[in-house]
PDB file of N, CA and C in Angstrom:
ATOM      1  N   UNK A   1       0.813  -1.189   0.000  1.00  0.00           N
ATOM      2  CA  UNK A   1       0.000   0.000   0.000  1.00  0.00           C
ATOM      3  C   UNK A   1       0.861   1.259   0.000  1.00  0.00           C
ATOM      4  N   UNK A   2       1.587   1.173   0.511  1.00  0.00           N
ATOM      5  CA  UNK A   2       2.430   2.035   0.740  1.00  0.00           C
ATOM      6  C   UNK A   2       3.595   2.781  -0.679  1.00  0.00           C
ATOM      7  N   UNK A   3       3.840   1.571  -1.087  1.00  0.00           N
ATOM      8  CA  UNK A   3       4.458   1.643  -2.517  1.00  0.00           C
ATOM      9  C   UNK A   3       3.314   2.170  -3.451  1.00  0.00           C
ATOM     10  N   UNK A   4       1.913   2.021  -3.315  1.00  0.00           N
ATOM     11  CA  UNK A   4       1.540   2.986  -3.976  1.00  0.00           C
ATOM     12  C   UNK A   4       1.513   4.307  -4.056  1.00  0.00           C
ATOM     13  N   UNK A   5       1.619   4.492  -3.015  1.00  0.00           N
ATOM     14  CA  UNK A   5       1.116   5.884  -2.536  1.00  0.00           C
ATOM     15  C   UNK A   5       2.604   6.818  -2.985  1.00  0.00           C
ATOM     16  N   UNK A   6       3.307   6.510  -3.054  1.00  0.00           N
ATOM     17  CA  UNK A   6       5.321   6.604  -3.379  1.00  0.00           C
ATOM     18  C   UNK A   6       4.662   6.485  -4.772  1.00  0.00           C
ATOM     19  N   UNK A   7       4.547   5.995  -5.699  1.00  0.00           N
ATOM     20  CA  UNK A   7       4.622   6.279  -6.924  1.00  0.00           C
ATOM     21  C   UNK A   7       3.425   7.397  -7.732  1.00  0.00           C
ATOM     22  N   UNK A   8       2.449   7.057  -7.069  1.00  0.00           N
ATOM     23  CA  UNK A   8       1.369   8.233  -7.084  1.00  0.00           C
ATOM     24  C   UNK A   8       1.720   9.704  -6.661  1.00  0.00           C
ATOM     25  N   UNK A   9       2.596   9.651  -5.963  1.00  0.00           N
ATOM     26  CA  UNK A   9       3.045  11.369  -5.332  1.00  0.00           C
ATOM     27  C   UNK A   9       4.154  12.033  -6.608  1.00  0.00           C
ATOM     28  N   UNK A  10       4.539  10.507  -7.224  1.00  0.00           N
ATOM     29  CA  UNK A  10       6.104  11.261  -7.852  1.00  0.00           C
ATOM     30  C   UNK A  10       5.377  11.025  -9.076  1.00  0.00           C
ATOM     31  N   UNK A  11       4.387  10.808  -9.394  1.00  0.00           N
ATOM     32  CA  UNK A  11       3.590  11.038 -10.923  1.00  0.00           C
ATOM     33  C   UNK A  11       3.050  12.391 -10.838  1.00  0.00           C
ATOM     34  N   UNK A  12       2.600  12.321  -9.710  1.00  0.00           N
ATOM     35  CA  UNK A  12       1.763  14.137  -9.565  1.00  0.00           C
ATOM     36  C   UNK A  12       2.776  15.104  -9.455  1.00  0.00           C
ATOM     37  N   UNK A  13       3.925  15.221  -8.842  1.00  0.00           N
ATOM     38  CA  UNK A  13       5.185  15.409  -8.969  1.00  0.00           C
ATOM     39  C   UNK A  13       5.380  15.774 -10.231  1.00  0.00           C
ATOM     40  N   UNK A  14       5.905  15.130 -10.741  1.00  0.00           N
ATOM     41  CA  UNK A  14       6.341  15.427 -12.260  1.00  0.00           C
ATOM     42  C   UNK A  14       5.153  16.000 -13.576  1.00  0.00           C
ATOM     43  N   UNK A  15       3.882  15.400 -13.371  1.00  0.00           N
ATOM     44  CA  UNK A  15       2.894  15.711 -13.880  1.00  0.00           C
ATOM     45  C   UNK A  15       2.856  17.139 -14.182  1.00  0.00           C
ATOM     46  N   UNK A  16       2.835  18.227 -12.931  1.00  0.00           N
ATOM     47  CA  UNK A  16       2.566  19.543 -13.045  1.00  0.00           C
ATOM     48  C   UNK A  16       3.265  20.365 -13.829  1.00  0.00           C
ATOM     49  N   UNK A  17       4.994  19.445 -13.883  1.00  0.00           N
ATOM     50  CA  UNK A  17       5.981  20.062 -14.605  1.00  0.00           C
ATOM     51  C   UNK A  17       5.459  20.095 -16.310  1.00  0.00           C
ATOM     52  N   UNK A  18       5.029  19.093 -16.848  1.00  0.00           N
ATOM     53  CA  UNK A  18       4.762  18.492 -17.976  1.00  0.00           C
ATOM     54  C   UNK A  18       3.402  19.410 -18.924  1.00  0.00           C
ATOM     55  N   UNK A  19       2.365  19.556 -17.657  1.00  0.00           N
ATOM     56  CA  UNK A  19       1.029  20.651 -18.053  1.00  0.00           C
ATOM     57  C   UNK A  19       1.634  21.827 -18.373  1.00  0.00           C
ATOM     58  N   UNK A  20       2.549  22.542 -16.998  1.00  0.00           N
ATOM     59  CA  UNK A  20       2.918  23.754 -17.521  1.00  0.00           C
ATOM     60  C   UNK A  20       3.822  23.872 -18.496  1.00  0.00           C
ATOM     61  N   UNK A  21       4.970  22.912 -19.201  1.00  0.00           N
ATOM     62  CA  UNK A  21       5.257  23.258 -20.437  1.00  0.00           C
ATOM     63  C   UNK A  21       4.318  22.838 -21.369  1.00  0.00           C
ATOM     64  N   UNK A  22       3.320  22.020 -21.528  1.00  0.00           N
ATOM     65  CA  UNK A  22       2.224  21.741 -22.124  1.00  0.00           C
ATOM     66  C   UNK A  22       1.708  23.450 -22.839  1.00  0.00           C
ATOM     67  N   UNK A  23       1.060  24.226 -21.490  1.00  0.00           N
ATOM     68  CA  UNK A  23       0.454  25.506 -21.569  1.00  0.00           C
ATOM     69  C   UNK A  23       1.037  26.488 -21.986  1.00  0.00           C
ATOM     70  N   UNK A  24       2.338  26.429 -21.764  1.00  0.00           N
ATOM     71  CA  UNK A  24       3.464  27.124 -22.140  1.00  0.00           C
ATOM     72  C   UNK A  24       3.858  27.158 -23.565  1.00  0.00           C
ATOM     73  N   UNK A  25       3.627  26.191 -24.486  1.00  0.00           N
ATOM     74  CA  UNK A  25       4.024  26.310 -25.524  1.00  0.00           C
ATOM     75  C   UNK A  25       2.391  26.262 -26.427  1.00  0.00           C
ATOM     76  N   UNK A  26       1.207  26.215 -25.959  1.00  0.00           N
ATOM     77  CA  UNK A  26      -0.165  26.516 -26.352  1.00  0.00           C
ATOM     78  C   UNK A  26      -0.103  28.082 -26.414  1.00  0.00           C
ATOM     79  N   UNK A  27       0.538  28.889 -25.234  1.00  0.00           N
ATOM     80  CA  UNK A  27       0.656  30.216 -25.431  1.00  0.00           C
ATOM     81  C   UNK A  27       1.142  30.649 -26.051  1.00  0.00           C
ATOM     82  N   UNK A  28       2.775  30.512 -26.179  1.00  0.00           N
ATOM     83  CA  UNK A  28       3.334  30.792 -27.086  1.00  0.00           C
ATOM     84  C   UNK A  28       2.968  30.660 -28.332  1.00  0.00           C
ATOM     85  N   UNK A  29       2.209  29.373 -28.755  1.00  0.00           N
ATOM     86  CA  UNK A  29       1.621  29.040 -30.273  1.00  0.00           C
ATOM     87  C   UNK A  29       0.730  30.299 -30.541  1.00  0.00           C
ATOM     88  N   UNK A  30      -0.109  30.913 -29.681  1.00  0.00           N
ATOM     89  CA  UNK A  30      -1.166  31.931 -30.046  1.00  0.00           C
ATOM     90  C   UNK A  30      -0.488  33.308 -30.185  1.00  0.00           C
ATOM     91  N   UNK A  31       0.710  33.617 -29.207  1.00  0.00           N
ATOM     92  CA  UNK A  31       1.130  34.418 -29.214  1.00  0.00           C
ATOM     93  C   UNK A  31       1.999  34.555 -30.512  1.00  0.00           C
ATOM     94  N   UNK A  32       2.875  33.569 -31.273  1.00  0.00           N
ATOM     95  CA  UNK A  32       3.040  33.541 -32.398  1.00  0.00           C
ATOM     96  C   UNK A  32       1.963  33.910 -33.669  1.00  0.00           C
ATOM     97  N   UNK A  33       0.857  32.998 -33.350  1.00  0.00           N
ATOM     98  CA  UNK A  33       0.394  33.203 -34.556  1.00  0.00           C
ATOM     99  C   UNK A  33      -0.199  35.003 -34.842  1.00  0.00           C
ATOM    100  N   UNK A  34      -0.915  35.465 -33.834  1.00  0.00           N
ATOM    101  CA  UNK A  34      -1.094  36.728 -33.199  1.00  0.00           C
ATOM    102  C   UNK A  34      -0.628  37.240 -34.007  1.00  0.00           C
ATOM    103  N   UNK A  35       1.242  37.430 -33.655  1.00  0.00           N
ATOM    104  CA  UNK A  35       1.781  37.793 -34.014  1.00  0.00           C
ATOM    105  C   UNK A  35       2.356  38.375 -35.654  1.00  0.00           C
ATOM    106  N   UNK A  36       2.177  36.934 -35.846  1.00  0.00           N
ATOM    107  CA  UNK A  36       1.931  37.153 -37.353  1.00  0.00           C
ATOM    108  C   UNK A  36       1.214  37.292 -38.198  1.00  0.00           C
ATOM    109  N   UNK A  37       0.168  37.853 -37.864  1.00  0.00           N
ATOM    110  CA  UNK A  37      -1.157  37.778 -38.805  1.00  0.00           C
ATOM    111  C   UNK A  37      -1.363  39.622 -38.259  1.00  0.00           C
ATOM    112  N   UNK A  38      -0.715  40.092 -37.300  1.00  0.00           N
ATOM    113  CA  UNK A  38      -0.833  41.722 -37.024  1.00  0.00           C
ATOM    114  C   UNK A  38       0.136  42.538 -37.865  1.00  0.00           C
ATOM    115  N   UNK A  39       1.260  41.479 -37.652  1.00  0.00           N
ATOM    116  CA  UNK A  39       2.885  42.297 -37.587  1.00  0.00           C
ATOM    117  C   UNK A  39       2.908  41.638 -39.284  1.00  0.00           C
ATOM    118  N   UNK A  40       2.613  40.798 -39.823  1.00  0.00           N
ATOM    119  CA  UNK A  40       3.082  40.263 -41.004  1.00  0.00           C
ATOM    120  C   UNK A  40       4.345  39.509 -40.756  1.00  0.00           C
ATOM    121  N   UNK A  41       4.530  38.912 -39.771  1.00  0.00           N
ATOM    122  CA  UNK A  41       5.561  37.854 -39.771  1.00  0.00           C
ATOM    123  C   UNK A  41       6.740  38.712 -40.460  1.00  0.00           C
ATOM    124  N   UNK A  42       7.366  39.391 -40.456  1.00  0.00           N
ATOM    125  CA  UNK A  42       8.398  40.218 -41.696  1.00  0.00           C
ATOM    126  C   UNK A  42       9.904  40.202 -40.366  1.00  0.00           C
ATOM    127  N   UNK A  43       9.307  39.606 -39.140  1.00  0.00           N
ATOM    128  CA  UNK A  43      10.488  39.883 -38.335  1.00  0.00           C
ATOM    129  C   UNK A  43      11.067  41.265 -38.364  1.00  0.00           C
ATOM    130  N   UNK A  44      10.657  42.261 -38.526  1.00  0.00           N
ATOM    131  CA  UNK A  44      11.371  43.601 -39.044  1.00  0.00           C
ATOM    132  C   UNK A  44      12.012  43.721 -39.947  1.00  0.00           C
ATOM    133  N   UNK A  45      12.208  43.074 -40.740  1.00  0.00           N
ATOM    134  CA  UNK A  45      13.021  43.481 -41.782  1.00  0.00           C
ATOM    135  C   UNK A  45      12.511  44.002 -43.401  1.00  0.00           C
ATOM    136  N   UNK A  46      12.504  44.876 -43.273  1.00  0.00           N
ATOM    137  CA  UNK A  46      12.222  45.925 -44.627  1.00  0.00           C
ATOM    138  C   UNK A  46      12.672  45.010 -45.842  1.00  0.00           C
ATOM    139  N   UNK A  47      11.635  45.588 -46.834  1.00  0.00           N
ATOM    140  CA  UNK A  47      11.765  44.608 -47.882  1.00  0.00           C
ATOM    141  C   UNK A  47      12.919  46.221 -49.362  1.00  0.00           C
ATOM    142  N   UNK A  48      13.512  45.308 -49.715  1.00  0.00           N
ATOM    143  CA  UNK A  48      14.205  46.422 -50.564  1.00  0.00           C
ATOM    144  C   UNK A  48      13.199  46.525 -52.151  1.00  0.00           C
ATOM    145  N   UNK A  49      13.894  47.586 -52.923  1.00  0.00           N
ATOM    146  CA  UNK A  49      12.993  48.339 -54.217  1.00  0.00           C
ATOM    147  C   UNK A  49      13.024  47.055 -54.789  1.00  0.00           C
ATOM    148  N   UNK A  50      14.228  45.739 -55.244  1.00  0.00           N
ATOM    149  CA  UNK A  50      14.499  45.042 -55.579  1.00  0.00           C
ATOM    150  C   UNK A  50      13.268  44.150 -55.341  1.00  0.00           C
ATOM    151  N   UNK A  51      13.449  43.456 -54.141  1.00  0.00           N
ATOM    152  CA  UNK A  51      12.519  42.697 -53.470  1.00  0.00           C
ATOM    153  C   UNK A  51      10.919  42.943 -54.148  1.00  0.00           C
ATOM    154  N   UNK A  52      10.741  44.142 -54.184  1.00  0.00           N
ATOM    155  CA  UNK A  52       9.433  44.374 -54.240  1.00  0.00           C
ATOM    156  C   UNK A  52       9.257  44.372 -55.926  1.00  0.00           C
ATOM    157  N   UNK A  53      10.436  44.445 -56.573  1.00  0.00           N
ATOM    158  CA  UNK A  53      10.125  44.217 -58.108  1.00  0.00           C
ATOM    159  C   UNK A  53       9.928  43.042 -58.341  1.00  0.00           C
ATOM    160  N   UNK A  54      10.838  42.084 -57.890  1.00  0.00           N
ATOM    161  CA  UNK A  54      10.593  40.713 -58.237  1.00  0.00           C
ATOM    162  C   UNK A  54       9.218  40.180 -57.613  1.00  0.00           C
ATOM    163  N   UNK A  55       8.562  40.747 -56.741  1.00  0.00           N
ATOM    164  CA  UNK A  55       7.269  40.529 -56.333  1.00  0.00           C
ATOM    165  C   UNK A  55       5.915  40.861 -57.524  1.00  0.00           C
ATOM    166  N   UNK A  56       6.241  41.937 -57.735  1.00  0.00           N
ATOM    167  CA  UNK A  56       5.351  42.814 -59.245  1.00  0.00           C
ATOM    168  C   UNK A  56       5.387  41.786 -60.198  1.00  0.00           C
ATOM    169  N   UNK A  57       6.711  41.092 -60.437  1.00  0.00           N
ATOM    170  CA  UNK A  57       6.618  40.600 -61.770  1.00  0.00           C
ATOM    171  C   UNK A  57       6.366  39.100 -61.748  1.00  0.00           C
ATOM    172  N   UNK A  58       6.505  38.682 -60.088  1.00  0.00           N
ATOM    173  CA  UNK A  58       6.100  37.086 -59.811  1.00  0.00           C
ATOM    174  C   UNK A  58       4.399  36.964 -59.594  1.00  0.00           C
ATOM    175  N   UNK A  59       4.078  38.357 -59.535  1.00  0.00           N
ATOM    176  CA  UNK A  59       2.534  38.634 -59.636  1.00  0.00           C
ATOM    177  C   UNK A  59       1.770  38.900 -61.492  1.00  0.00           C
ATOM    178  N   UNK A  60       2.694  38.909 -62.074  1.00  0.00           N
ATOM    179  CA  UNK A  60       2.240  38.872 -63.308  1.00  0.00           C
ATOM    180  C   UNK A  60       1.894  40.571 -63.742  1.00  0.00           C
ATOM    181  N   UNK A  61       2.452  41.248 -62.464  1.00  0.00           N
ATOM    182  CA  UNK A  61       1.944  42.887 -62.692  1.00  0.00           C
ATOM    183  C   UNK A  61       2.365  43.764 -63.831  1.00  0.00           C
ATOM    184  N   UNK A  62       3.961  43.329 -64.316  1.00  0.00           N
ATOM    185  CA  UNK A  62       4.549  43.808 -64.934  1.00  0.00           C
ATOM    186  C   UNK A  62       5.259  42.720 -65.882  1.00  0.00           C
ATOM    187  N   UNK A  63       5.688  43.021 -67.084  1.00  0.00           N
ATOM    188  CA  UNK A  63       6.092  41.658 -67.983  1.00  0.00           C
ATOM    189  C   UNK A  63       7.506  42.147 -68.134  1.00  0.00           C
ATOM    190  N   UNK A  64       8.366  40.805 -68.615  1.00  0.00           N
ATOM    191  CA  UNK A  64       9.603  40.802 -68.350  1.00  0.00           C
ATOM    192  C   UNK A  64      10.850  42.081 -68.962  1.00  0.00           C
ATOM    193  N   UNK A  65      10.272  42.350 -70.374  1.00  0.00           N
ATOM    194  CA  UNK A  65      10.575  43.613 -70.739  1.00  0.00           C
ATOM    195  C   UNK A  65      10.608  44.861 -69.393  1.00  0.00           C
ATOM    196  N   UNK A  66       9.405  45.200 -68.611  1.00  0.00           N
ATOM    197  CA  UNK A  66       9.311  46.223 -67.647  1.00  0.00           C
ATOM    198  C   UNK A  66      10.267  45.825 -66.944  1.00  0.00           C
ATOM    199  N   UNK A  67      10.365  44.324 -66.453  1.00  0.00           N
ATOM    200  CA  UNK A  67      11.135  44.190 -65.081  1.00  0.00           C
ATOM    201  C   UNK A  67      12.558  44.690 -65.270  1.00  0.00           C
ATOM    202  N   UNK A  68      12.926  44.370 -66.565  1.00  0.00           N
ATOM    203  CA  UNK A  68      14.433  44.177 -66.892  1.00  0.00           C
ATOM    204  C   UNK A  68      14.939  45.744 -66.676  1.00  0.00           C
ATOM    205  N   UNK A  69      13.977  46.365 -67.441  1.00  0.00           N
ATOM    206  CA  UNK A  69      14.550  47.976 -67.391  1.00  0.00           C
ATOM    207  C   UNK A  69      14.382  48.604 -65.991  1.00  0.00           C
ATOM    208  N   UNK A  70      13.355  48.258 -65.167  1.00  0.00           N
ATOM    209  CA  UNK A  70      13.235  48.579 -63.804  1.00  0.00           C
ATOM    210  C   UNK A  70      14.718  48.213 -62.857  1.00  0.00           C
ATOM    211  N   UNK A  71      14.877  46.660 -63.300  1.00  0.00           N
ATOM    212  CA  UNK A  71      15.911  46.533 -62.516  1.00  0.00           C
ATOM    213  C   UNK A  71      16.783  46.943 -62.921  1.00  0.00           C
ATOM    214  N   UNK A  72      17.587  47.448 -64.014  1.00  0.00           N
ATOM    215  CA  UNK A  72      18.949  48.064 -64.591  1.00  0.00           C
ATOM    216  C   UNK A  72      18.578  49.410 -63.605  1.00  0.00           C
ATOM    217  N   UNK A  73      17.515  50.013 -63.634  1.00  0.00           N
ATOM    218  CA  UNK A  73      17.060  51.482 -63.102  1.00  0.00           C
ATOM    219  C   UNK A  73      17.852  51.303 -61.364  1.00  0.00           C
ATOM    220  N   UNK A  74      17.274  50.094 -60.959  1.00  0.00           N
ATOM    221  CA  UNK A  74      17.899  50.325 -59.667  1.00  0.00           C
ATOM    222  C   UNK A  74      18.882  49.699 -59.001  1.00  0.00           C
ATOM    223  N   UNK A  75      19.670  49.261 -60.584  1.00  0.00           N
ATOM    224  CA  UNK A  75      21.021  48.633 -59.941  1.00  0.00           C
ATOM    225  C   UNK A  75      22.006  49.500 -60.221  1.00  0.00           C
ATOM    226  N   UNK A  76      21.382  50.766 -60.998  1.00  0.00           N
ATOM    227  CA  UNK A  76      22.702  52.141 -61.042  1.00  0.00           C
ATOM    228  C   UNK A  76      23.007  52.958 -59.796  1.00  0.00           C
TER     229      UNK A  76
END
């Protein structure tokens, strides 16, 4: 009886440790996603003129003729 009661204490024991990283990383998951759906996930980092051309033209906005002269424009 006794040996139960010894293994039952050190399950509850360890148990509590296990929930709170359990909860801990449920928060963090929300606080991530939050995060990125406010902030745009971009981590701070600014997107350059470049960046944003090859975006225009992977969008079909501009055709390859435009891109080419755009980018010579801003690689002077």
């Amino acid at each position: 009886m006794m040996h139960d009661m010894t293994e039952m204490g050190w399950g509850m024991g360890f148990g509590w440790i296990f929930m709170l990283l359990f909860w801990a990383l449920v928060l963090y998951g929300l606080y991530a996603l939050v995060r990125n759906l406010v902030g745009g996930g971009g981590g701070g980092r600014q997107k350059t003129p470049l960046d944003i051309l090859k975006e225009r033209y992977a969008r079909g906005e501009i055709d390859r003729e435009e891109f080419e002269r755009m980018k010579r424009d801003l690689q002077q």
